[in-house]
Protein backbone atom coordinates (compact mmCIF):
# COMPACT_ATOMS: atom_id res chain seq x y z
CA UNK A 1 8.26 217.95 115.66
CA UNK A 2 10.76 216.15 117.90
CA UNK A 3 9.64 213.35 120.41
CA UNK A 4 11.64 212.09 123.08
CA UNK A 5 12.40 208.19 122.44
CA UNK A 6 13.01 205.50 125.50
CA UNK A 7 15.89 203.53 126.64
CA UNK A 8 16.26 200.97 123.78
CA UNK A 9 15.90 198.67 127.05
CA UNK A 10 12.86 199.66 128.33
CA UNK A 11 9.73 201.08 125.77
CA UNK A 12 8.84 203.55 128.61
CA UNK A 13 8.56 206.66 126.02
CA UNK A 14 6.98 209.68 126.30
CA UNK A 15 5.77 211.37 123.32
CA UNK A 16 4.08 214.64 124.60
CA UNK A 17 4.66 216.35 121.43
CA UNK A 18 1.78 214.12 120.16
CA UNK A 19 -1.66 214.78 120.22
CA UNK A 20 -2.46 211.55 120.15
CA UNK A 21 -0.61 211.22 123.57
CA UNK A 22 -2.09 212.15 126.80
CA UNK A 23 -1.69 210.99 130.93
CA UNK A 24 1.39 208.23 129.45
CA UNK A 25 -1.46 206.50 127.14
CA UNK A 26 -1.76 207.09 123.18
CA UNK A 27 -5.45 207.38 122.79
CA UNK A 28 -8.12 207.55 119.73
CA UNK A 29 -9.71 210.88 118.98
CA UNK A 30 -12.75 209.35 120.55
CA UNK A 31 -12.91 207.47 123.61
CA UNK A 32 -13.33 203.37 123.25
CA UNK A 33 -16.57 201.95 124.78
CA UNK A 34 -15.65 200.10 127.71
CA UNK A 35 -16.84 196.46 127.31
CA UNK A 36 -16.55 195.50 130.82
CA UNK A 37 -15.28 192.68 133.38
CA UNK A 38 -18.46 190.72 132.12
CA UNK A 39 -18.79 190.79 128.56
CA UNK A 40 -15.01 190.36 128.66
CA UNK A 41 -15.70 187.21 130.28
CA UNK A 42 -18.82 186.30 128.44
CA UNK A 43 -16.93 186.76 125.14
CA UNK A 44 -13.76 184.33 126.57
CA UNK A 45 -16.64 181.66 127.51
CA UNK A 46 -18.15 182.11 124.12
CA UNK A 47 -14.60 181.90 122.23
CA UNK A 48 -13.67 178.26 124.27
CA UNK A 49 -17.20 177.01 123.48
CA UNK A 50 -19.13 178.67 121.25
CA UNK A 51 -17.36 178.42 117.82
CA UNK A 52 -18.87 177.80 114.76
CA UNK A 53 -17.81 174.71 113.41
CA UNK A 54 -16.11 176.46 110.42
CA UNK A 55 -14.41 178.93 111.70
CA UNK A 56 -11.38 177.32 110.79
CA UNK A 57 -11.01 175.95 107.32
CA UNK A 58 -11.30 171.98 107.21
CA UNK A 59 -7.74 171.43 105.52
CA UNK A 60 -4.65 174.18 104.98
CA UNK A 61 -5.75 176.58 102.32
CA UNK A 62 -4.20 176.56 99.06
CA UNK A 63 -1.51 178.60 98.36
CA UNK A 64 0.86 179.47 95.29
CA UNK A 65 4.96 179.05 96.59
CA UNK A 66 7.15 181.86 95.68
CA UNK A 67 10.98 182.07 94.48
CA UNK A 68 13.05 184.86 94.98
CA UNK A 69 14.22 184.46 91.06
CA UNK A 70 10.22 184.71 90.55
CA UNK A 71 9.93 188.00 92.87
CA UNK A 72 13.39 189.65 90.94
CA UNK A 73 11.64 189.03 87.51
CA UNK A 74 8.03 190.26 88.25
CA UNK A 75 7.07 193.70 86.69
CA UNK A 76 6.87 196.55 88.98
CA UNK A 77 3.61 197.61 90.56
CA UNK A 78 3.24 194.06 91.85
CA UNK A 79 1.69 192.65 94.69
CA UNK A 80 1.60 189.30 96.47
CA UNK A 81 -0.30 188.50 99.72
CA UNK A 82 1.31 186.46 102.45
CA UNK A 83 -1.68 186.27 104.28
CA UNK A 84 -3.46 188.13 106.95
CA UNK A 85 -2.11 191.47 106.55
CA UNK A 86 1.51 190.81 105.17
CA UNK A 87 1.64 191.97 101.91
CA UNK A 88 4.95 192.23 99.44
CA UNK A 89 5.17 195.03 97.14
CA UNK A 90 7.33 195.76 94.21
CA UNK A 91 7.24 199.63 93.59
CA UNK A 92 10.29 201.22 91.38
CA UNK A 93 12.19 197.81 91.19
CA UNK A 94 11.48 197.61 95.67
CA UNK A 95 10.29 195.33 97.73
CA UNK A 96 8.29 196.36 100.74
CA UNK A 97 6.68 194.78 103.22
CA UNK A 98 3.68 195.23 105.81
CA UNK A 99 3.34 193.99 109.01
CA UNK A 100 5.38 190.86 108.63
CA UNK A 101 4.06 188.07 110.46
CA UNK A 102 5.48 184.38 109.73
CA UNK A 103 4.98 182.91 113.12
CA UNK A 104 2.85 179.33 113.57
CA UNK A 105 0.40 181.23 115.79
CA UNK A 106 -0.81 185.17 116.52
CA UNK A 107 0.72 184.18 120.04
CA UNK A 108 3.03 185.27 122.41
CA UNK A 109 3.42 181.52 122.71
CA UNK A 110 3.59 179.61 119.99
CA UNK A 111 2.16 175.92 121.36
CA UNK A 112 -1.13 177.78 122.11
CA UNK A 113 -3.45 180.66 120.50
CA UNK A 114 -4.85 181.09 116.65
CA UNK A 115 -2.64 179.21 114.56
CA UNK A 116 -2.52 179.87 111.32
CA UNK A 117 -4.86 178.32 108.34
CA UNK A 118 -2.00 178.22 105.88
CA UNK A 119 2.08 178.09 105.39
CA UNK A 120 3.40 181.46 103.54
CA UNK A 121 4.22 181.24 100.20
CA UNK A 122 7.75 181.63 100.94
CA UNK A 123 10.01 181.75 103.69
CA UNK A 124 11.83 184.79 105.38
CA UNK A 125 15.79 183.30 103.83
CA UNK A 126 14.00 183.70 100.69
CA UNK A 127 12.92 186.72 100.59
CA UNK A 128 14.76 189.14 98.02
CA UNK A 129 16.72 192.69 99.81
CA UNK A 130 13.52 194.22 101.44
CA UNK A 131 13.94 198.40 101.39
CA UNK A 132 11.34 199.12 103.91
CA UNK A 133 8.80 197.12 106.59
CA UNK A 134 6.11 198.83 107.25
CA UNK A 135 4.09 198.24 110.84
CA UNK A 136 0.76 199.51 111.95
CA UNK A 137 1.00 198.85 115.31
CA UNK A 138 1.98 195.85 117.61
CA UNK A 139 -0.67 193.73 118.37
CA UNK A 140 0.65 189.86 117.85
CA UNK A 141 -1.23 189.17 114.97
CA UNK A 142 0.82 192.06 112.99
CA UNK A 143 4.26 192.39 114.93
CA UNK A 144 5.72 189.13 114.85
CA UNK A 145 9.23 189.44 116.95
CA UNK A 146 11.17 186.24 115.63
CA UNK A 147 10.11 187.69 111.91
CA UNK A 148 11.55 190.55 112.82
CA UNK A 149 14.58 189.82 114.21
CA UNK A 150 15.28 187.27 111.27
CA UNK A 151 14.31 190.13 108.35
CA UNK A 152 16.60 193.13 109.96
CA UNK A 153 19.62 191.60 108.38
CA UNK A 154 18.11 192.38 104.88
CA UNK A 155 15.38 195.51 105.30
CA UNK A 156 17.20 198.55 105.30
CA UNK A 157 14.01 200.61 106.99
CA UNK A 158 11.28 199.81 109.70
CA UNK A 159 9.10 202.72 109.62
CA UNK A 160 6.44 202.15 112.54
CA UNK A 161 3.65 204.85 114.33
CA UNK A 162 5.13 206.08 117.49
CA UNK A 163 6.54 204.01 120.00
CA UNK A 164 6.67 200.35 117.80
CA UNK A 165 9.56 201.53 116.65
CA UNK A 166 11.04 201.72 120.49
CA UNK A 167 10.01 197.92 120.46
CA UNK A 168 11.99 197.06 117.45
CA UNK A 169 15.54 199.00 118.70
CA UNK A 170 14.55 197.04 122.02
CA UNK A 171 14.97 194.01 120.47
CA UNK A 172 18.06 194.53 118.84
CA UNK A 173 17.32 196.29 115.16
CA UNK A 174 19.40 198.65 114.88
CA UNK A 175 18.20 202.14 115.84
CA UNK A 176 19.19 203.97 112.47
CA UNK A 177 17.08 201.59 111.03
CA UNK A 178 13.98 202.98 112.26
CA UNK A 179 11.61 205.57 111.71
CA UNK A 180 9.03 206.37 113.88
CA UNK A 181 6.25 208.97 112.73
CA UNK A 182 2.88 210.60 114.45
CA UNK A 183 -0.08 210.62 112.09
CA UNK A 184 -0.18 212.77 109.16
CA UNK A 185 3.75 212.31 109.67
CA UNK A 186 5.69 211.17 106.40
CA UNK A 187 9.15 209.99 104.84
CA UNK A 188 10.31 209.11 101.58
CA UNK A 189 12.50 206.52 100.94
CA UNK A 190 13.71 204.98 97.80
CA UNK A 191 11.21 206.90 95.50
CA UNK A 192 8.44 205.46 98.14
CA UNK A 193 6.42 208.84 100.19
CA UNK A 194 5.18 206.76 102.83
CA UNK A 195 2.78 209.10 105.59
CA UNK A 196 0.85 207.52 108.77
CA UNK A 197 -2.16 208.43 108.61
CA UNK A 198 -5.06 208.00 111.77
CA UNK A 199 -6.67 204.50 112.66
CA UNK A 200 -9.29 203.48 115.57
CA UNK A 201 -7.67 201.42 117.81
CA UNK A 202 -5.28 200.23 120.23
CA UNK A 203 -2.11 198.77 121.04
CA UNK A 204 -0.20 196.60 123.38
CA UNK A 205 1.53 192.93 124.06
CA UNK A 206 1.00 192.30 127.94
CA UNK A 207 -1.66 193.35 130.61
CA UNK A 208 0.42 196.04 131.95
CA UNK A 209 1.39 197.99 128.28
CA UNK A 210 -2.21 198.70 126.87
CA UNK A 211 -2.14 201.99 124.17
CA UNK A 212 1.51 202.73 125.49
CA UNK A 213 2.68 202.46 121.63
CA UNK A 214 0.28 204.14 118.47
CA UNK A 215 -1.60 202.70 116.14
CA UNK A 216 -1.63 203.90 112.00
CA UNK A 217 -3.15 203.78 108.82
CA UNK A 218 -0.61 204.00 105.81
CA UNK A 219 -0.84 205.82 102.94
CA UNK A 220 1.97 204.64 100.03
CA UNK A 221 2.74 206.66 97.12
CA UNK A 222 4.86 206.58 94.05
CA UNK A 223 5.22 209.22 90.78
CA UNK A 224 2.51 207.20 89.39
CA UNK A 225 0.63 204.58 91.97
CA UNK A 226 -1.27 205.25 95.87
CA UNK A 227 -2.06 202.50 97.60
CA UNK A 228 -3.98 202.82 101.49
CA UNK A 229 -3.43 200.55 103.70
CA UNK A 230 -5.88 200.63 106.51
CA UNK A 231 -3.65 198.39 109.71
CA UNK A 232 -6.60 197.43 112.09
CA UNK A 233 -9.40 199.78 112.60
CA UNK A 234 -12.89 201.39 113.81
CA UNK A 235 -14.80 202.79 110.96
CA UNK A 236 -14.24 206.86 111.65
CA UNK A 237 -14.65 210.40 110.18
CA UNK A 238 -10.82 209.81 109.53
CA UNK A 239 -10.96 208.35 106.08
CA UNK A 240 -12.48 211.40 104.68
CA UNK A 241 -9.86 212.72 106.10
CA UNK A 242 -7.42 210.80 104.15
CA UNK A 243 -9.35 210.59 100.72
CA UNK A 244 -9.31 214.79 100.83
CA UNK A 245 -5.89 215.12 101.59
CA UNK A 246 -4.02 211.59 99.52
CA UNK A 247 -7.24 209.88 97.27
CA UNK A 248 -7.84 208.63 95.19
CA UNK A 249 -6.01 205.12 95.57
CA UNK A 250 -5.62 202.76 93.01
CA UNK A 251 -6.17 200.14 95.56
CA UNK A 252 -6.81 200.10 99.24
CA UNK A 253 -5.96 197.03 102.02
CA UNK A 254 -9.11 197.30 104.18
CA UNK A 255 -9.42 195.49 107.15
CA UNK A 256 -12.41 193.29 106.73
CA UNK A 257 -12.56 190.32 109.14
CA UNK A 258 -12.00 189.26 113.01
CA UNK A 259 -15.03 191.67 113.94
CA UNK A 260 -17.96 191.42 116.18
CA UNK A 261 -20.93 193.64 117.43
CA UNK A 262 -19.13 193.22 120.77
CA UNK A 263 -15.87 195.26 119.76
CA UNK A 264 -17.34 198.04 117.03
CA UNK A 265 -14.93 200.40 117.59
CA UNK A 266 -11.81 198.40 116.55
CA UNK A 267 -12.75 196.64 113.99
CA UNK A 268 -15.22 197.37 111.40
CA UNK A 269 -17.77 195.09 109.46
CA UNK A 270 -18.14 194.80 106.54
CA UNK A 271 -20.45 197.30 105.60
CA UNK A 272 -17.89 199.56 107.10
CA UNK A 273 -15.04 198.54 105.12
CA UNK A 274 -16.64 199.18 101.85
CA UNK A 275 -17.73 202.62 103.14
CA UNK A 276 -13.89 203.42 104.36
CA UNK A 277 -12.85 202.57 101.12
CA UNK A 278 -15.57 204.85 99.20
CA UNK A 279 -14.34 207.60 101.92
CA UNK A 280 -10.54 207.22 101.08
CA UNK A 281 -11.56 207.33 97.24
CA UNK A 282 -10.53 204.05 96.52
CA UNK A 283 -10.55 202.09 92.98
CA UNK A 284 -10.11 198.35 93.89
CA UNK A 285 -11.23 196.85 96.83
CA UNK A 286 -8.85 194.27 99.23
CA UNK A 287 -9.83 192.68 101.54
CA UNK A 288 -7.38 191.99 104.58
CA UNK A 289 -7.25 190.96 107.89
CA UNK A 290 -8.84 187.74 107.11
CA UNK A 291 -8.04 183.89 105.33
CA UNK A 292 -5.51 183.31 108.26
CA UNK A 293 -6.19 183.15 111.52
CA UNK A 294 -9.47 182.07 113.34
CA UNK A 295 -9.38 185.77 115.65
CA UNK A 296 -13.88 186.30 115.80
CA UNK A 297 -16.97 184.19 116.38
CA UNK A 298 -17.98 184.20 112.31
CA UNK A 299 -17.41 181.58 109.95
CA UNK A 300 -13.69 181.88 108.21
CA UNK A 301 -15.28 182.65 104.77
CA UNK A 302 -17.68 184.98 106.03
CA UNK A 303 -15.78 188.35 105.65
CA UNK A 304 -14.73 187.25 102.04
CA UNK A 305 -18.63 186.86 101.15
CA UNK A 306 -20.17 189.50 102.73
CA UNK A 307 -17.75 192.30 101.30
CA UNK A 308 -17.85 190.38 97.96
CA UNK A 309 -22.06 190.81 97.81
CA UNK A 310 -21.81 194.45 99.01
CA UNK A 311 -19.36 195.88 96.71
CA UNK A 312 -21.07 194.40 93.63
CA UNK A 313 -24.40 195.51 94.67
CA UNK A 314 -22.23 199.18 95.42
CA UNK A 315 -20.61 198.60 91.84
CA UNK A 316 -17.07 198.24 93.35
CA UNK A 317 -14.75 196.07 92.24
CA UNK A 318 -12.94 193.55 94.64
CA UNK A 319 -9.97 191.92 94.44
CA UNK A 320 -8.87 188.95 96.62
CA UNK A 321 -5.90 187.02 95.17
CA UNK A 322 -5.09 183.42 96.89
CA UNK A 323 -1.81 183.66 99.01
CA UNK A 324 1.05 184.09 97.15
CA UNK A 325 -0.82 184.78 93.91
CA UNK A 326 0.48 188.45 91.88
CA UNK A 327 -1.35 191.22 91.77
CA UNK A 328 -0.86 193.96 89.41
CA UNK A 329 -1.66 197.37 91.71
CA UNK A 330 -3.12 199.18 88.36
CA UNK A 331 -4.79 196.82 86.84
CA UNK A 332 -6.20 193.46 89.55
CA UNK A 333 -7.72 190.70 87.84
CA UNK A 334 -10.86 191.01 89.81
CA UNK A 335 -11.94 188.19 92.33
CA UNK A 336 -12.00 184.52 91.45
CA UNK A 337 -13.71 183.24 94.81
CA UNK A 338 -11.55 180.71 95.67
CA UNK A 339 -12.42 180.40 99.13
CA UNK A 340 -15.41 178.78 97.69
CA UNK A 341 -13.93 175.67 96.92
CA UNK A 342 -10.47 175.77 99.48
CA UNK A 343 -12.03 172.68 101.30
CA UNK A 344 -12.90 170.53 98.37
């Protein structure tokens, strides 16, 4: 299916080809409630004044530093979390990496907007030869532009949903570097079938560029390990979808955190996460989106609780390692809680 691609000046693309495209806007299968000039203003008021008083941790969150040497020598099938939804993996002796975001703040400036609860466990120089990055769309808190432009010397792939990847070449990465795929698109690269698979929800970095780039789910797959990674997302009829066609996972990233009753359709609670990942046919639980950045009106420890108490009464296990702390993708040493004490 061939797409025509914009000016790498100017991310005016057309992707007709899609069916996710229509009237210059990339759109969900089912329309977005319209929250309105009022509850959009209502919900600004209520973010300036209205915060609980720990929705931010009280002191930086604990985190366990990383060395390239320790990276090189960890088995395969590893995985360590950065923090909101950057993850590392190490599949078949690569590193990969999803939505990389390093910045001080989920800003387009950085000496104003959410800044972040907790350093990375490494730095970007650090960071061993990275085969692919892997975006689910472009929002701030999971396209981070300096990040970017400091990791193209050493990925070798971007592979984006349609359109981020026009963002990327706009920048300056170089255009062979990138891949940019509809959903139920895929490409495999170093030993790694990646495919995008649908999401609920929208894009866009100004006033003026809302849903002109998509929005994905990822589905990663190896000879012998799936992993799901959900991006930001609705709950939908799509992760059926997915479980049919790619489950079951040995462990799913589900977004769970930074929602509200106010915006249902792009995020989900977490009631909905733990569904999505029975849909998808998931074995472990992980919880993303969350631990980072102060981005909803609930307590910063909230999302880790709730989806905690659910999946044990649902018989689920969860896993939800501190930043920088391994996982192993086959077999996660199930939750610790350490949230529970972070601001002791």
């Amino acid at each position: 299916m061939a797409y025509t691609l914009c000016s790498p000046a100017l991310p005016t693309a057309t992707y007709t080809a899609s069916p996710q495209f229509s009237d210059g806007k990339f759109r969900n299968p089912v329309p977005r409630h319209a929250i309105g000039t009022w509850k959009t203003l209502t919900l600004l008021w209520r973010f300036m004044v209205d915060k609980p008083a720990l929705a931010s941790p009280a002191q930086p969150l604990p985190v366990q530093a990383l060395t390239q040497a320790e990276l090189l020598a960890a088995p395969d099938k590893s995985l360590w979390r950065f923090g909101h939804s950057t993850m590392l993996l190490k599949m078949d002796g690569k590193f990969w990496l999803t939505d990389p975001v390093f910045a001080e703040r989920a800003s387009p400036l950085q000496f104003i907007g959410p800044k972040r609860f907790h350093a990375p466990p490494m730095g970007i120089a650090d960071l061993p030869p990275i085969t692919g990055v892997i975006l689910s769309h472009d929002h701030y808190d999971h396209l981070d532009r300096t990040a970017i432009l400091q990791l193209a010397p050493k990925v070798a792939h971007f592979i984006t949903p349609l359109g981020v990847g026009d963002r990327l070449i706009a920048w300056g990465v170089p255009a062979a570097k990138v891949q940019q795929l509809d959903w139920w698109q895929g490409t495999t690269l170093g030993g790694m079938r990646l495919v995008a698979t649908p999401a609920q929800h929208y894009s866009g970095r100004s006033l003026s560029d809302g849903s002109s780039t998509l929005w994905a789910s990822w589905v990663l797959m190896t000879a012998d390990t799936r992993v799901f990674f959900s991006g930001d997302t609705g709950y939908f009829d799509g992760f059926k979808k997915i479980g049919e066609r790619f489950g079951p996972f040995d462990l799913t990233m589900i977004e769970t955190g930074a929602y509200g009753e106010e915006w249902p359709d792009v995020h989900m609670q977490p009631e909905e996460s733990l569904q999505a990942h029975i849909d998808v046919q998931g074995r472990h639980l992980m919880p993303i989106h969350n631990g980072t950045f102060d981005l909803a009106l609930h307590v910063w420890t909230e999302p880790f609780e709730r989806i905690s108490a659910l999946a044990a009464a649902a018989q689920v296990p969860v896993v939800a390692p501190r930043m920088g702390e391994r996982l192993d993708l086959q077999a996660p040493a199930p939750s610790t809680h350490w949230w529970r004490t972070a601001d002791m």
